[in-house]
C-alpha atoms as a PDB file:
ATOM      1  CA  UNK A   1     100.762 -42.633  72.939  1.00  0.00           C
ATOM      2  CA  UNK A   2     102.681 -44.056  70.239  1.00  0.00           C
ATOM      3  CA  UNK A   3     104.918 -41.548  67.634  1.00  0.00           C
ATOM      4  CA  UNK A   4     103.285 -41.531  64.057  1.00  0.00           C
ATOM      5  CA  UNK A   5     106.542 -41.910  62.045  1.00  0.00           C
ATOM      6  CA  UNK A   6     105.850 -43.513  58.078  1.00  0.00           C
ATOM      7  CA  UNK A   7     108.504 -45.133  55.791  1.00  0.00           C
ATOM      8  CA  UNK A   8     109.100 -43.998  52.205  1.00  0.00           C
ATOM      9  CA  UNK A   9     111.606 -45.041  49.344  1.00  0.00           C
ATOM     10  CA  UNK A  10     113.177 -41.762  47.237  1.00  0.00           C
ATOM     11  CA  UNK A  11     113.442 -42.010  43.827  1.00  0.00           C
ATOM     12  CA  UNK A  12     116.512 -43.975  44.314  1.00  0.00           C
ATOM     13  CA  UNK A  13     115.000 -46.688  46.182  1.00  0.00           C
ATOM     14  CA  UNK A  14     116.464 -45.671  49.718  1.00  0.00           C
ATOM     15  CA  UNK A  15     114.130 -45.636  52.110  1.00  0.00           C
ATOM     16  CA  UNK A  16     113.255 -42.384  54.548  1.00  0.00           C
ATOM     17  CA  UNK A  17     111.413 -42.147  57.852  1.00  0.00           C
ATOM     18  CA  UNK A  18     109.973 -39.427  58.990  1.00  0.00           C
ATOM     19  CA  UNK A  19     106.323 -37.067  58.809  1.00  0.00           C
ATOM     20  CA  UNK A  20     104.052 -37.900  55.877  1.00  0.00           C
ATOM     21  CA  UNK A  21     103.141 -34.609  53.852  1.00  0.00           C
ATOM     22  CA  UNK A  22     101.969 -33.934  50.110  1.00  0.00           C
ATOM     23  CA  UNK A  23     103.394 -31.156  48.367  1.00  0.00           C
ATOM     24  CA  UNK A  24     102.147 -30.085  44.805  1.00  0.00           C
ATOM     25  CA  UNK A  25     105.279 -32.329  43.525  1.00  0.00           C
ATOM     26  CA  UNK A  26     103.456 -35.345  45.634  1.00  0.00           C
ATOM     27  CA  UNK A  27     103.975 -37.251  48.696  1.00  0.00           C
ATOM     28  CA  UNK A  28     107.043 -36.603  50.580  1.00  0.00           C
ATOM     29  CA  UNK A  29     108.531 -37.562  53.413  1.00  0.00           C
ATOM     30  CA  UNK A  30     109.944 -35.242  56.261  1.00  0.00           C
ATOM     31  CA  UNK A  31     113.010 -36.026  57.701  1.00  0.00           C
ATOM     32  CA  UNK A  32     113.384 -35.002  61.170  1.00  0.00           C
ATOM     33  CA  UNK A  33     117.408 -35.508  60.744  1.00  0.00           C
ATOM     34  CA  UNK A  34     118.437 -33.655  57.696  1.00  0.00           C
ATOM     35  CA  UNK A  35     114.744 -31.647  58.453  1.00  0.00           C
ATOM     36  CA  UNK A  36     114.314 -31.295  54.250  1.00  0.00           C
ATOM     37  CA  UNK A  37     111.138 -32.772  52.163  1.00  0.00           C
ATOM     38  CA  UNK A  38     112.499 -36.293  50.209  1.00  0.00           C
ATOM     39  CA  UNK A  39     110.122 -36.993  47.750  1.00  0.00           C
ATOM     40  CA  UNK A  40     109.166 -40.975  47.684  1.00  0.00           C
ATOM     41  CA  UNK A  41     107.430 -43.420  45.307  1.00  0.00           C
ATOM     42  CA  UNK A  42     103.693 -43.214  46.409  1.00  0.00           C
ATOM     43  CA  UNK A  43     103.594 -46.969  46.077  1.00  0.00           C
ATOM     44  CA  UNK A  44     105.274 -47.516  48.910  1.00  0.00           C
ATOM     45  CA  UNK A  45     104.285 -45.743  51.232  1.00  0.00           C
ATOM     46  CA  UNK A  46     104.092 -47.524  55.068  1.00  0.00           C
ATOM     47  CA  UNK A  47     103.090 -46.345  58.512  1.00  0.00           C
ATOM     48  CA  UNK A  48     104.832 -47.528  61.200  1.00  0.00           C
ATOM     49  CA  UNK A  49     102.684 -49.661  63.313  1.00  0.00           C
ATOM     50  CA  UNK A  50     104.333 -48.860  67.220  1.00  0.00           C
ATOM     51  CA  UNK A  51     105.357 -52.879  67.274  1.00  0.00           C
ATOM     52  CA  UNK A  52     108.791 -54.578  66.564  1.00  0.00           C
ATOM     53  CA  UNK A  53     108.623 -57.910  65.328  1.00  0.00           C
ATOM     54  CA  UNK A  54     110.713 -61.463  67.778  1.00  0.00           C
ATOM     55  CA  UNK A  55     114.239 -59.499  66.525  1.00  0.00           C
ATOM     56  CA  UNK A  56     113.505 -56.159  67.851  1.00  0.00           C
ATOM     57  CA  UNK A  57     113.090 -54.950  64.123  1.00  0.00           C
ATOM     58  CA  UNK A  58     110.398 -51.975  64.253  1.00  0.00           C
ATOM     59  CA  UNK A  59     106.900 -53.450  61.727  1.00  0.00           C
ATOM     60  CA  UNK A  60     105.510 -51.107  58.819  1.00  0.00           C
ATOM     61  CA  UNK A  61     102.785 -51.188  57.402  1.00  0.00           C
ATOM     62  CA  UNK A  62     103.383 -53.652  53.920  1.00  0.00           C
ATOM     63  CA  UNK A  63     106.124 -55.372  55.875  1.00  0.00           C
ATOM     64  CA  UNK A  64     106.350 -59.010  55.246  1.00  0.00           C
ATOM     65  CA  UNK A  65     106.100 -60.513  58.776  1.00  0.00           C
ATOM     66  CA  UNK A  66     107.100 -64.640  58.818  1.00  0.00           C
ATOM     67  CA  UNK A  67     106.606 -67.425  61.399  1.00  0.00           C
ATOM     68  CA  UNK A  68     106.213 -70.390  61.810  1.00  0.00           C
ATOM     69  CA  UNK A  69     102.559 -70.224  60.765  1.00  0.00           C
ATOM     70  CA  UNK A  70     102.001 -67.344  59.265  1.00  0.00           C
ATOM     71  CA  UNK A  71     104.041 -65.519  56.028  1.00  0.00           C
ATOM     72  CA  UNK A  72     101.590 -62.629  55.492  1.00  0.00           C
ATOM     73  CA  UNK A  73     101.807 -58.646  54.449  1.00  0.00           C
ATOM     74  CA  UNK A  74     100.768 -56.020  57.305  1.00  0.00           C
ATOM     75  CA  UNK A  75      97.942 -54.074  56.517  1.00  0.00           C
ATOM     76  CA  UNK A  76      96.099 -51.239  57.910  1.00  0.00           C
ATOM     77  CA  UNK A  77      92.139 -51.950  57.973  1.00  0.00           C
ATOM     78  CA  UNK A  78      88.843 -50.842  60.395  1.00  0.00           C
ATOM     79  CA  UNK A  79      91.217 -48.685  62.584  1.00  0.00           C
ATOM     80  CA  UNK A  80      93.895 -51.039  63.184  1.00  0.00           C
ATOM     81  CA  UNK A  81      96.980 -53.346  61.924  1.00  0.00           C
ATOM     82  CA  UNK A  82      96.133 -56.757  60.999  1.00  0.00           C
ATOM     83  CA  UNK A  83      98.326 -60.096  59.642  1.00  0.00           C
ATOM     84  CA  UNK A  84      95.467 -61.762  57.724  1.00  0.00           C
ATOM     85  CA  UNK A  85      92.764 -62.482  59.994  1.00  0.00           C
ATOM     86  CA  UNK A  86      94.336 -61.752  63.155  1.00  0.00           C
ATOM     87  CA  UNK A  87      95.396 -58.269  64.600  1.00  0.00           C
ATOM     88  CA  UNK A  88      99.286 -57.429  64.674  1.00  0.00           C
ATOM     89  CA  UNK A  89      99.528 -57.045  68.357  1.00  0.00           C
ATOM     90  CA  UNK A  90      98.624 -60.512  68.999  1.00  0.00           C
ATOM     91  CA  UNK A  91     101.089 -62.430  67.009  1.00  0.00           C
ATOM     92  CA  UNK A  92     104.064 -60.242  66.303  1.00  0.00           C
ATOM     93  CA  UNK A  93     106.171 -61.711  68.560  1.00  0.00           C
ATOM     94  CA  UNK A  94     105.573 -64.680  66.693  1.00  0.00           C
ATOM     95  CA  UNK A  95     106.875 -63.936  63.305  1.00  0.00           C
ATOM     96  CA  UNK A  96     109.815 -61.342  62.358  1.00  0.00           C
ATOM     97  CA  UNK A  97     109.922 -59.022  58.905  1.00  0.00           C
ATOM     98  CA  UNK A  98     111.660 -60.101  55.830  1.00  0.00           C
ATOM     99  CA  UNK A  99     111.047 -57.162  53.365  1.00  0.00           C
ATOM    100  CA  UNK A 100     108.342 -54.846  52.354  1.00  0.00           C
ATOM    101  CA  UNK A 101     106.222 -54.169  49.595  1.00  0.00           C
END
């Protein structure tokens, strides 16, 4: 079983891992290290997806995964992760994250 871990950016664009939770102030992230609520822009808000991409770089949901046929956003649709038309697991080794959303 994979660990359910999301990504957020605080409100000074520095992003925070950690347990997803919404607090009257909005989303926030937990942070198992410092173990405090960070609030983060709700925009940008990505789950991590159990995969690391050719470079051993761990894939979020809204990552921008590239290869060398395929430059395409991670999404989380009908229960799973997909790149476009094709699920995650069967071309991330193909491709390697350049930024997020």
């Amino acid at each position: 079983m994979r660990e359910i871990i999301y990504r957020g950016y605080d409100l000074d664009d520095v992003p925070v891992y950690g347990c997803l939770v919404h607090t009257p102030e909005g989303p926030a992230i937990l942070c198992r290290e410092e173990g405090e609520f960070i609030h983060i822009n709700p925009g940008e808000i990505g789950q991590y997806t159990g995969l690391e991409d050719n470079n051993g770089i761990s894939v979020f949901e809204g990552d921008h995964l590239v290869g060398q046929d395929l430059m395409i956003i991670v999404m989380f649709r009908d229960g799973a992760f997909w790149v476009g038309s094709s699920l995650l697991k069967d071309v991330v080794n193909n491709g390697w994250v350049v930024g997020d959303l």
